[in-house]
PDB file of N, CA and C in Angstrom:
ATOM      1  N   UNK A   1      83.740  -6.380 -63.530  1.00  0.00           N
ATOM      2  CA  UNK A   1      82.767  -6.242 -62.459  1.00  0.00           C
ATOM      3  C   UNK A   1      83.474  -6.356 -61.114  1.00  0.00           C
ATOM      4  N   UNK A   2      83.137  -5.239 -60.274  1.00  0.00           N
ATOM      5  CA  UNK A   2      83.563  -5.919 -58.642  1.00  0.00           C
ATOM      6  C   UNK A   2      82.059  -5.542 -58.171  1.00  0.00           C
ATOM      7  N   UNK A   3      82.609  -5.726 -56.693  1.00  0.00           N
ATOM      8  CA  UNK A   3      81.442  -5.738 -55.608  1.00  0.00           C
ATOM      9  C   UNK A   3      81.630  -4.465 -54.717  1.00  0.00           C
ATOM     10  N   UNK A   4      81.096  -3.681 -54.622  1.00  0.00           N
ATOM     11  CA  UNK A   4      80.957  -2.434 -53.433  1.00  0.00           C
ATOM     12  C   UNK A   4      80.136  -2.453 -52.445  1.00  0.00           C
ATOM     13  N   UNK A   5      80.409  -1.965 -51.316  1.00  0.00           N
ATOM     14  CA  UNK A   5      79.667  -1.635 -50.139  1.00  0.00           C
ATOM     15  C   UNK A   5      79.744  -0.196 -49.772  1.00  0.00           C
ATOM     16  N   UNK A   6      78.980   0.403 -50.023  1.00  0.00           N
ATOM     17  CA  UNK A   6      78.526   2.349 -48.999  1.00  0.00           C
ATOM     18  C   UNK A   6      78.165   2.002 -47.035  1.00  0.00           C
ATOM     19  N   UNK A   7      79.426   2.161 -46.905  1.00  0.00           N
ATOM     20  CA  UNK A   7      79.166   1.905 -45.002  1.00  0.00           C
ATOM     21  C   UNK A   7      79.301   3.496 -44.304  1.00  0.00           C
ATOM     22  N   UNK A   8      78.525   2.808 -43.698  1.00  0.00           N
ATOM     23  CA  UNK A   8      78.439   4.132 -42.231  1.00  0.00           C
ATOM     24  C   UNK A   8      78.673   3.805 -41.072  1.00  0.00           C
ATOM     25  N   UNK A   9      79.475   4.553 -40.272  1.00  0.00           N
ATOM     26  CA  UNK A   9      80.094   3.983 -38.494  1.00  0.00           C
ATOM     27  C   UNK A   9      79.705   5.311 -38.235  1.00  0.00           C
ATOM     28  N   UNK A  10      79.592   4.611 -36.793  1.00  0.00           N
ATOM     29  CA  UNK A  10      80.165   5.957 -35.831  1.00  0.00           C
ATOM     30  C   UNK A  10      81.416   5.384 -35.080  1.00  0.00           C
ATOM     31  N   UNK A  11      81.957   5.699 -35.449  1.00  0.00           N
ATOM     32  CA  UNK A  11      83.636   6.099 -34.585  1.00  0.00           C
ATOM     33  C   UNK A  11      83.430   6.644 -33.369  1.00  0.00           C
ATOM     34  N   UNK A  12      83.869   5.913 -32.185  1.00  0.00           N
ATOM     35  CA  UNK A  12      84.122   6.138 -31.094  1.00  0.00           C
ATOM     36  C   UNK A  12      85.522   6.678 -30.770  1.00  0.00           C
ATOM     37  N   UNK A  13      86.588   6.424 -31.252  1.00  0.00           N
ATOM     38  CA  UNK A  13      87.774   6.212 -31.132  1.00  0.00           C
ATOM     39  C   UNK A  13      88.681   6.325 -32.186  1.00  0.00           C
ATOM     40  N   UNK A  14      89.132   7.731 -32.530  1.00  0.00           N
ATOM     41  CA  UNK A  14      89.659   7.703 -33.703  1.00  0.00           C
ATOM     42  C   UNK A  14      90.976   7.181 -33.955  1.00  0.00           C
ATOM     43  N   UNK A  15      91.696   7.451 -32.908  1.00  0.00           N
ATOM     44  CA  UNK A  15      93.089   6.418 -32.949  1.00  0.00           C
ATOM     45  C   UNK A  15      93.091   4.787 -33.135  1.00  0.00           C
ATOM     46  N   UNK A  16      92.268   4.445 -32.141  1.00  0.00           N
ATOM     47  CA  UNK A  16      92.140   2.881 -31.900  1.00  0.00           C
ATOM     48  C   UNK A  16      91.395   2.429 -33.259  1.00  0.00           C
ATOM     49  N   UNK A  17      90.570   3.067 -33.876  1.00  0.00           N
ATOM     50  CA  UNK A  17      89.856   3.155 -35.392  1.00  0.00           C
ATOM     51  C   UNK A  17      90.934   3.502 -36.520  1.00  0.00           C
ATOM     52  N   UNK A  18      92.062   3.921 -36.204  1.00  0.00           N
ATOM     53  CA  UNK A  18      93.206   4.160 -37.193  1.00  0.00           C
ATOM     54  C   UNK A  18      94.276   2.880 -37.453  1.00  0.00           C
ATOM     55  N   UNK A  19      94.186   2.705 -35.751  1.00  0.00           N
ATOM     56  CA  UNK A  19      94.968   1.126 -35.604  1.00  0.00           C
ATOM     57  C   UNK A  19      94.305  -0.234 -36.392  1.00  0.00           C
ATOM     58  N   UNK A  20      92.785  -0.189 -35.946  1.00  0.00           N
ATOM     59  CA  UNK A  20      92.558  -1.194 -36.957  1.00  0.00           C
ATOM     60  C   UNK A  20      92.753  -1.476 -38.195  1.00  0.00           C
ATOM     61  N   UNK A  21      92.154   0.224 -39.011  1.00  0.00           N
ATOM     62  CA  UNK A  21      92.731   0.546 -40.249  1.00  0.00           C
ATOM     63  C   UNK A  21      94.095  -0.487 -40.839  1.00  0.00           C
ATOM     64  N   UNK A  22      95.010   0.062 -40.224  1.00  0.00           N
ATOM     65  CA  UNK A  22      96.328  -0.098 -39.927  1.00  0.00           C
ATOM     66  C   UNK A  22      96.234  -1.672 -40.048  1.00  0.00           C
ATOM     67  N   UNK A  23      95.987  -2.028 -39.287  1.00  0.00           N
ATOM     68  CA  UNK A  23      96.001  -3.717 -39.023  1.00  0.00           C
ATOM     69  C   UNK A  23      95.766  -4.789 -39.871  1.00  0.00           C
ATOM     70  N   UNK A  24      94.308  -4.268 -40.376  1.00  0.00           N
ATOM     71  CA  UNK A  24      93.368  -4.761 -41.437  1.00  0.00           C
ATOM     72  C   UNK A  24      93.880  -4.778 -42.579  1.00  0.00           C
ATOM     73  N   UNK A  25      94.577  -3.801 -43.080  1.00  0.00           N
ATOM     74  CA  UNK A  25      95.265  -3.234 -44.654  1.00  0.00           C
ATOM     75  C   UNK A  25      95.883  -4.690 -45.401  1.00  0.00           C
ATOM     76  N   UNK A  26      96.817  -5.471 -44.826  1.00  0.00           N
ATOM     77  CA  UNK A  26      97.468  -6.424 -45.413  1.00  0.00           C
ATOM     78  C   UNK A  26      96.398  -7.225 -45.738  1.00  0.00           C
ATOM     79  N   UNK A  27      95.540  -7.564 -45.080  1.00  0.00           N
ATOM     80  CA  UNK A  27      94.224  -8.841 -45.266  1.00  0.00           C
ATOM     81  C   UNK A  27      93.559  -8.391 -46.135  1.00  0.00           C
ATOM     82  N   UNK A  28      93.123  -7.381 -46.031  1.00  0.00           N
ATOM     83  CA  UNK A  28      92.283  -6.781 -47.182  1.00  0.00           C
ATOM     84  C   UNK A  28      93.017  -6.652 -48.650  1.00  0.00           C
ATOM     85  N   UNK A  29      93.915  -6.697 -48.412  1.00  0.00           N
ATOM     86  CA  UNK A  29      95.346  -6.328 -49.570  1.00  0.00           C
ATOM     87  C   UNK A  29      95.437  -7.728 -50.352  1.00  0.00           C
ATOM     88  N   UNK A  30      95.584  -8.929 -49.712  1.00  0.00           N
ATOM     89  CA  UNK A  30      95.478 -10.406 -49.584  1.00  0.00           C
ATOM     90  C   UNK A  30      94.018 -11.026 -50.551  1.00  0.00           C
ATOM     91  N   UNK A  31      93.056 -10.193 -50.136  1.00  0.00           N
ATOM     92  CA  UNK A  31      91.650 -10.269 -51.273  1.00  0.00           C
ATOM     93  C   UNK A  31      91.460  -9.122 -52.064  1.00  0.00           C
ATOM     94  N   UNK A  32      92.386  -8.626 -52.406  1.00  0.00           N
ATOM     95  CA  UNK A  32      92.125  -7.840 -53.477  1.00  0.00           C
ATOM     96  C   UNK A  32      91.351  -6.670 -53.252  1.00  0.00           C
ATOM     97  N   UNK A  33      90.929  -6.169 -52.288  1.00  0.00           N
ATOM     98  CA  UNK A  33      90.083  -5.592 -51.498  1.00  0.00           C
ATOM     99  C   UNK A  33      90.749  -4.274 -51.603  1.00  0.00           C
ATOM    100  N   UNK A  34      89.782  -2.983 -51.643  1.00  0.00           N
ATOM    101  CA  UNK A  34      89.961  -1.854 -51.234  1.00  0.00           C
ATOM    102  C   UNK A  34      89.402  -0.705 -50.963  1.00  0.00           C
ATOM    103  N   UNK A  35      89.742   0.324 -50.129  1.00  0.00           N
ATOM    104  CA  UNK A  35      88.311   1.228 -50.193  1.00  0.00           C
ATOM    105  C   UNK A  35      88.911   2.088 -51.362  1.00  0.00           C
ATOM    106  N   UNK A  36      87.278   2.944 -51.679  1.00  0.00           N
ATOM    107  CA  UNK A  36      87.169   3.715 -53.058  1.00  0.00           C
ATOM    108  C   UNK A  36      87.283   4.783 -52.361  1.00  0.00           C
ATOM    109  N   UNK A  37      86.167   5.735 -51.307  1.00  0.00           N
ATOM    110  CA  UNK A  37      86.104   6.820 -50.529  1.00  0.00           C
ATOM    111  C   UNK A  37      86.634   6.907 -48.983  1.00  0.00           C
ATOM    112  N   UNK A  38      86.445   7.409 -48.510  1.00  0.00           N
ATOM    113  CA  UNK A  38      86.416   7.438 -47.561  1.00  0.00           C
ATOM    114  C   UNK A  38      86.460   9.212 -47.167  1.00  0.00           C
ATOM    115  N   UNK A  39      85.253   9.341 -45.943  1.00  0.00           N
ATOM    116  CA  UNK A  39      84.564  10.617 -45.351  1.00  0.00           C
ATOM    117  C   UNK A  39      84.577  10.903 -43.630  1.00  0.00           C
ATOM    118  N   UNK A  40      84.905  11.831 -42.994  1.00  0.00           N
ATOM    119  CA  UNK A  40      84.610  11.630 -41.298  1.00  0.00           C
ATOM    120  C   UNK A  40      83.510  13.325 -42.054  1.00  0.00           C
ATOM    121  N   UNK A  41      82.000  12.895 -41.483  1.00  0.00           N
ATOM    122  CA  UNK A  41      80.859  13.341 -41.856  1.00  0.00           C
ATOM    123  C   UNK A  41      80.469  14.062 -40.421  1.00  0.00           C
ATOM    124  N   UNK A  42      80.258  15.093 -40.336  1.00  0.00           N
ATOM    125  CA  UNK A  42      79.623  15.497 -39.476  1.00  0.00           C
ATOM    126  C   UNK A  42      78.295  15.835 -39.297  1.00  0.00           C
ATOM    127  N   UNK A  43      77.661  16.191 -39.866  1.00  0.00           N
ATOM    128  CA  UNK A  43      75.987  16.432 -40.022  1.00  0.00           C
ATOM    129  C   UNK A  43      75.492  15.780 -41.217  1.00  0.00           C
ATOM    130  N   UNK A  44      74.578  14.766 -40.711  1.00  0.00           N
ATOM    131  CA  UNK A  44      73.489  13.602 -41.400  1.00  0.00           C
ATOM    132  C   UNK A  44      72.212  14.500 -41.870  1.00  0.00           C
ATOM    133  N   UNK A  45      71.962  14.372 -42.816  1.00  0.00           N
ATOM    134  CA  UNK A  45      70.466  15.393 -42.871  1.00  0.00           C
ATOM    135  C   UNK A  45      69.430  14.245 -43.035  1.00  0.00           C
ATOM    136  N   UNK A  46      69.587  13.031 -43.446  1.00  0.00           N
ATOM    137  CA  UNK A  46      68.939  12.368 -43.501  1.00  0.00           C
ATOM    138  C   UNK A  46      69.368  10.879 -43.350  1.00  0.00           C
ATOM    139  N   UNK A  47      68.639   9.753 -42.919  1.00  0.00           N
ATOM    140  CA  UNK A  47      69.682   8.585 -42.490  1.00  0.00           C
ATOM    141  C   UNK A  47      67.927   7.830 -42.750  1.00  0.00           C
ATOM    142  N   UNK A  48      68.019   6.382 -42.661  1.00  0.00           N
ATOM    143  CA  UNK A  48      67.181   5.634 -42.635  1.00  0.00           C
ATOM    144  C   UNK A  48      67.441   4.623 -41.594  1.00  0.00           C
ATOM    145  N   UNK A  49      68.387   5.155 -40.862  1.00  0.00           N
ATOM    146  CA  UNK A  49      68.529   4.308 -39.210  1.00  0.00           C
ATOM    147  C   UNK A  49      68.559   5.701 -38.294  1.00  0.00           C
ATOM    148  N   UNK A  50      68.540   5.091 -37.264  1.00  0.00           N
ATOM    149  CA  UNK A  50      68.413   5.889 -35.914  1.00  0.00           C
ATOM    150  C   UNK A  50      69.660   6.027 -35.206  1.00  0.00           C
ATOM    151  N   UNK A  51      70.868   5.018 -35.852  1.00  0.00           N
ATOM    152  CA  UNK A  51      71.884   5.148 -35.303  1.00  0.00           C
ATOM    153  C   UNK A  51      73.259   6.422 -35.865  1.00  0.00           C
ATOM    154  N   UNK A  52      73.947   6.684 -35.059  1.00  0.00           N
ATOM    155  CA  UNK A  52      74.614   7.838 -35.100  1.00  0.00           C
ATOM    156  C   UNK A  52      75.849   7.291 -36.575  1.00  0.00           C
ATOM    157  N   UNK A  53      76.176   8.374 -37.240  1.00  0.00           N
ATOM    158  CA  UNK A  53      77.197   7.918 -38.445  1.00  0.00           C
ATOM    159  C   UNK A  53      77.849   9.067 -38.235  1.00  0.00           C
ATOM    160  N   UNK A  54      79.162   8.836 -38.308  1.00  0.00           N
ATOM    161  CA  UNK A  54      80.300  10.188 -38.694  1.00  0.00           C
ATOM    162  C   UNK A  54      81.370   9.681 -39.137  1.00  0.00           C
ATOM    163  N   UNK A  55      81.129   8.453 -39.774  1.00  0.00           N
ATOM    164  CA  UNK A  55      82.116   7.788 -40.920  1.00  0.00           C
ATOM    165  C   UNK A  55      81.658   7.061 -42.416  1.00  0.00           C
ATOM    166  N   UNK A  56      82.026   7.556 -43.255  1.00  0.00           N
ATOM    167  CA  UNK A  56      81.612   6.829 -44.256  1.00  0.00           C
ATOM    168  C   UNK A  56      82.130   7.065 -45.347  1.00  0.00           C
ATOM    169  N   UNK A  57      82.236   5.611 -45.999  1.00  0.00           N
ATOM    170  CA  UNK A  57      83.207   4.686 -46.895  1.00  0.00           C
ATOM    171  C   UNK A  57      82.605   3.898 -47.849  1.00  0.00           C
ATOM    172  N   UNK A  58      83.266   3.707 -48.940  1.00  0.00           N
ATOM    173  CA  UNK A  58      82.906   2.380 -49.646  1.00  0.00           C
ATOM    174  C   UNK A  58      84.381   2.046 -49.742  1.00  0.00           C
ATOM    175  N   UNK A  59      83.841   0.250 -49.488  1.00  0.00           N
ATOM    176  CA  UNK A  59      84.881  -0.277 -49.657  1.00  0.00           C
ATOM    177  C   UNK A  59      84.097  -1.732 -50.888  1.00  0.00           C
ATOM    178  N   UNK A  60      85.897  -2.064 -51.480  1.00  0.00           N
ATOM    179  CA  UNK A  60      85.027  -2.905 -52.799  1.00  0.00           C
ATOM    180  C   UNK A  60      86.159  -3.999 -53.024  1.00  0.00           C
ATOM    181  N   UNK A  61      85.479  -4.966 -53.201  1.00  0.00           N
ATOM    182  CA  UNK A  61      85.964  -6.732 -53.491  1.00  0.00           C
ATOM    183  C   UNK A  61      86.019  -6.693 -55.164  1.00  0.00           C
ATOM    184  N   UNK A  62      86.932  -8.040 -55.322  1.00  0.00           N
ATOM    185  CA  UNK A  62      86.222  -8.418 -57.010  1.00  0.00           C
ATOM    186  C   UNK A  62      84.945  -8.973 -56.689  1.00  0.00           C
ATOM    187  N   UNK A  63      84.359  -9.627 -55.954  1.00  0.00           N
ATOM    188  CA  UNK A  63      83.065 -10.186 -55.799  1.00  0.00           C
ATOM    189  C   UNK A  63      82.594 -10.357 -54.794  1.00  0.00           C
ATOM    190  N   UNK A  64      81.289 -10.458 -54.798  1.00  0.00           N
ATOM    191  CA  UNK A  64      80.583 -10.316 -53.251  1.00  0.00           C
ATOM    192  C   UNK A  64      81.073 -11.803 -52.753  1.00  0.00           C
ATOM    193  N   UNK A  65      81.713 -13.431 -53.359  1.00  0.00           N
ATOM    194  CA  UNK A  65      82.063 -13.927 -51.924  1.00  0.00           C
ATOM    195  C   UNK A  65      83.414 -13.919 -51.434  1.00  0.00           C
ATOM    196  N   UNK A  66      84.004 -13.083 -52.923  1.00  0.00           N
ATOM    197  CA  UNK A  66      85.691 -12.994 -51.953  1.00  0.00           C
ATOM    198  C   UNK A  66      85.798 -11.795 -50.920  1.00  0.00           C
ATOM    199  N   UNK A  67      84.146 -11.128 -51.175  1.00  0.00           N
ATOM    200  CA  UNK A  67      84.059 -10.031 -49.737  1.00  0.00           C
ATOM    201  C   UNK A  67      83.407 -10.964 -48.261  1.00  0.00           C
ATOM    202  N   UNK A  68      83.031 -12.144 -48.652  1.00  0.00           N
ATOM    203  CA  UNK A  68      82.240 -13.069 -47.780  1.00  0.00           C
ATOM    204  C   UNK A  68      83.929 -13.423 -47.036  1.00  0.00           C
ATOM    205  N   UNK A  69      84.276 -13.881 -47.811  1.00  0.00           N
ATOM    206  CA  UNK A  69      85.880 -15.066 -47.605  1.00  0.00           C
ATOM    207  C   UNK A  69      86.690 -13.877 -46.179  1.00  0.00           C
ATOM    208  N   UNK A  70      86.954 -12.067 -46.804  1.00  0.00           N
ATOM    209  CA  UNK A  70      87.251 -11.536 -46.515  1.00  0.00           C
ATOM    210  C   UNK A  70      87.446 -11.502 -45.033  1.00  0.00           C
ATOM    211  N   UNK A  71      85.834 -11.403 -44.499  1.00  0.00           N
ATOM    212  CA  UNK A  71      85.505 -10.838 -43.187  1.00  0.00           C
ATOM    213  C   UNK A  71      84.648 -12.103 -42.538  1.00  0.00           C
ATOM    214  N   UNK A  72      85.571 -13.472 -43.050  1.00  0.00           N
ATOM    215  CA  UNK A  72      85.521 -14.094 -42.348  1.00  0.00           C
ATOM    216  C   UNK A  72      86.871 -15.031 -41.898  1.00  0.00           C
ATOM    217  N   UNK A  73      87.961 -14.420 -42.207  1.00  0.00           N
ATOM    218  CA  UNK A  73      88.807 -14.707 -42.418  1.00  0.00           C
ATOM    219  C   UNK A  73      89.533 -14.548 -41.059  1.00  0.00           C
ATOM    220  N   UNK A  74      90.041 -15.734 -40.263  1.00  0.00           N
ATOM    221  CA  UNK A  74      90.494 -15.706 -38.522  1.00  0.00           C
ATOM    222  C   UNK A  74      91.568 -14.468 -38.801  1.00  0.00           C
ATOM    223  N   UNK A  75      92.260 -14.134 -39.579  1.00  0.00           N
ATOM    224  CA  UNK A  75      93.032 -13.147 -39.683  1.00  0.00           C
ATOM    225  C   UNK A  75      92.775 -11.924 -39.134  1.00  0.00           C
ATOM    226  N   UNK A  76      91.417 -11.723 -39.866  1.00  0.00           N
ATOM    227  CA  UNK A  76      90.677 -10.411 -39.844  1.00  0.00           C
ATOM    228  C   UNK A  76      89.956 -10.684 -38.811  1.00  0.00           C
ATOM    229  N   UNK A  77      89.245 -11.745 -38.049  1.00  0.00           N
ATOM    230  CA  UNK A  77      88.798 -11.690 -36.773  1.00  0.00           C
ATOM    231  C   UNK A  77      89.439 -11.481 -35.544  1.00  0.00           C
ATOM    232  N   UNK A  78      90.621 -11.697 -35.391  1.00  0.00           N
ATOM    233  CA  UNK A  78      91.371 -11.231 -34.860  1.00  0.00           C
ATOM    234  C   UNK A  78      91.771  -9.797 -34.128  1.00  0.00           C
ATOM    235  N   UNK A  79      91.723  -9.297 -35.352  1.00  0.00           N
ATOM    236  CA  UNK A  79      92.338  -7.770 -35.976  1.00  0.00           C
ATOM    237  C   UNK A  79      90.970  -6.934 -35.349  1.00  0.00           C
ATOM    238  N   UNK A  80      89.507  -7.235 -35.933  1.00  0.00           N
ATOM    239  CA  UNK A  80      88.255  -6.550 -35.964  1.00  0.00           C
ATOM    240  C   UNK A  80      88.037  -6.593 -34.442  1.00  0.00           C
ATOM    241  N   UNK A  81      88.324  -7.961 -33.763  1.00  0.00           N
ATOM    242  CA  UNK A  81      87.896  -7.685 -32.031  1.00  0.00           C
ATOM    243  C   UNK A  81      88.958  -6.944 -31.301  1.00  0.00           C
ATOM    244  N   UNK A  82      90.417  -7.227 -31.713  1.00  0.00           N
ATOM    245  CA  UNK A  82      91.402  -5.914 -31.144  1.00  0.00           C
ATOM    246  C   UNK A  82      91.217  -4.922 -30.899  1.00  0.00           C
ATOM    247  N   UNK A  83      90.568  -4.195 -32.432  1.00  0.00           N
ATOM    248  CA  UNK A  83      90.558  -2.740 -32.316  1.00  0.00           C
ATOM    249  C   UNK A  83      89.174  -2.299 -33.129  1.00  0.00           C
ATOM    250  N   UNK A  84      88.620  -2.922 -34.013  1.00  0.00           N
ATOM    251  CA  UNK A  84      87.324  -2.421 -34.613  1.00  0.00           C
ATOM    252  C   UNK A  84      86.197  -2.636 -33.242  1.00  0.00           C
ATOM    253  N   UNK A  85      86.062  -2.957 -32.512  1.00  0.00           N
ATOM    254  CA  UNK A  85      84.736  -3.591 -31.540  1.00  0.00           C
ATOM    255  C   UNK A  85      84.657  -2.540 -30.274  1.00  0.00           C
ATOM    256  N   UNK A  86      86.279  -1.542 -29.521  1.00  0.00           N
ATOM    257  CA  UNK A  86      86.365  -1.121 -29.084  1.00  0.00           C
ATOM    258  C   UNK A  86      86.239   0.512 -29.446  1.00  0.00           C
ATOM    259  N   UNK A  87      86.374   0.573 -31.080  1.00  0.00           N
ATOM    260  CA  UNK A  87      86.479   1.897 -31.763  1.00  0.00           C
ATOM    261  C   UNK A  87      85.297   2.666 -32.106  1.00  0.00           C
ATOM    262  N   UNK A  88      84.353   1.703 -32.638  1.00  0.00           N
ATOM    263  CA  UNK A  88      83.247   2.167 -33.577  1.00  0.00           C
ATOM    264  C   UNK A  88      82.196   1.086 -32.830  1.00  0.00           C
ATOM    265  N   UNK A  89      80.656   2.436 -32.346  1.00  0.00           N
ATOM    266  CA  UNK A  89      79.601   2.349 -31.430  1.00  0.00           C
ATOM    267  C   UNK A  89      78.553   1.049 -32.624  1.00  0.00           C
ATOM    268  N   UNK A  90      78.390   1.954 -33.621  1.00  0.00           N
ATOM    269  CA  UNK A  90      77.461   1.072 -34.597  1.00  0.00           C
ATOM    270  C   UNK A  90      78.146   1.340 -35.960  1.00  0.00           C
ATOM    271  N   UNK A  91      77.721   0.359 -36.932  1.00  0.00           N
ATOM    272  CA  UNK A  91      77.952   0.019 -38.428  1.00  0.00           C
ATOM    273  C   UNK A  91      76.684  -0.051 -39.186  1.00  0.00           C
ATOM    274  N   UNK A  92      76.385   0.818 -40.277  1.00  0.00           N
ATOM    275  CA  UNK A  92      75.175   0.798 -40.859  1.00  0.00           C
ATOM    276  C   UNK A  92      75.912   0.533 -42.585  1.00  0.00           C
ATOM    277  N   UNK A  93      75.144  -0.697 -43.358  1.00  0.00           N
ATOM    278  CA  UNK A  93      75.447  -0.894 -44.379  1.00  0.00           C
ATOM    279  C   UNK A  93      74.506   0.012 -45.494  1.00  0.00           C
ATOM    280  N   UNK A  94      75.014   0.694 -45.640  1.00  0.00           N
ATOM    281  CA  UNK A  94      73.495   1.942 -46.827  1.00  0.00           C
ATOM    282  C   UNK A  94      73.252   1.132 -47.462  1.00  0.00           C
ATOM    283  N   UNK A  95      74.401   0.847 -48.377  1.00  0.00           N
ATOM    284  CA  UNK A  95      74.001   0.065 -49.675  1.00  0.00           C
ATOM    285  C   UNK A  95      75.159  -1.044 -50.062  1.00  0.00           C
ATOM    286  N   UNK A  96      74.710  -2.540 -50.810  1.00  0.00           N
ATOM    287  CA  UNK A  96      75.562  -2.734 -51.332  1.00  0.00           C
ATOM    288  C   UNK A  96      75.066  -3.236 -52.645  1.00  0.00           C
ATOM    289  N   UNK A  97      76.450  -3.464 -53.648  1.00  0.00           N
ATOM    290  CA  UNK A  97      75.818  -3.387 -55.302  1.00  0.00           C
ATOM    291  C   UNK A  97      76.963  -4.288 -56.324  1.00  0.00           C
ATOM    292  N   UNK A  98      77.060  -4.709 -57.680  1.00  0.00           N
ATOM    293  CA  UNK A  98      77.606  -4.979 -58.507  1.00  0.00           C
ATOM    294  C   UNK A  98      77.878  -3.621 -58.947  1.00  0.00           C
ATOM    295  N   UNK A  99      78.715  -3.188 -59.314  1.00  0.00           N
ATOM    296  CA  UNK A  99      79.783  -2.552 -59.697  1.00  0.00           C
ATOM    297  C   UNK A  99      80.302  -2.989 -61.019  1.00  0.00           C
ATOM    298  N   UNK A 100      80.613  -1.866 -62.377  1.00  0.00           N
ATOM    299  CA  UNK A 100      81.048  -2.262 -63.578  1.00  0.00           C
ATOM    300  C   UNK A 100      81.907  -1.247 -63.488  1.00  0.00           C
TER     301      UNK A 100
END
């Protein structure tokens, strides 16, 4: 069993959004953590928010609290106000799930 998340951004900043990437990788690497997909989406036909998406990913833990531990981790806070806060306008979580 792991844990998955289906996320949606809008990317402001695709470089400074590459850097975080970049940044983030070892920490995430550290919990076992990784993404499955990853999409730059251009036309939404349908959304259940109002906010803009032209990124989207799942990314997946062994479990939903070593995804808790993850992204709370001063490491990764660090890293996320550097370059995730300046990159990407909004974050929409679609879905998240147990995974077999």
């Amino acid at each position: 069993m792991s844990y998955e998340m289906l996320v949606g951004l809008n990317v402001l900043d695709d470089d400074k959004y590459q850097q975080y990437r970049t940044a983030m990788k070892p920490i995430l690497q550290k919990y076992d953590g990784k993404f499955g997909y990853d999409f730059k989406v251009s036309d939404v036909l349908l959304a259940e928010t109002s906010e803009a998406i032209n990124r989207v990913f799942t990314i997946n833990f062994p479990s939903s609290s070593v995804m808790e531990d993850f992204f709370s981790d001063p490491d990764y806070i660090v890293v996320k106000k550097r370059h995730f806060e300046e990159s990407v306008g909004n974050t929409t979580i679609i879905s998240s799930y147990e995974k077999s």
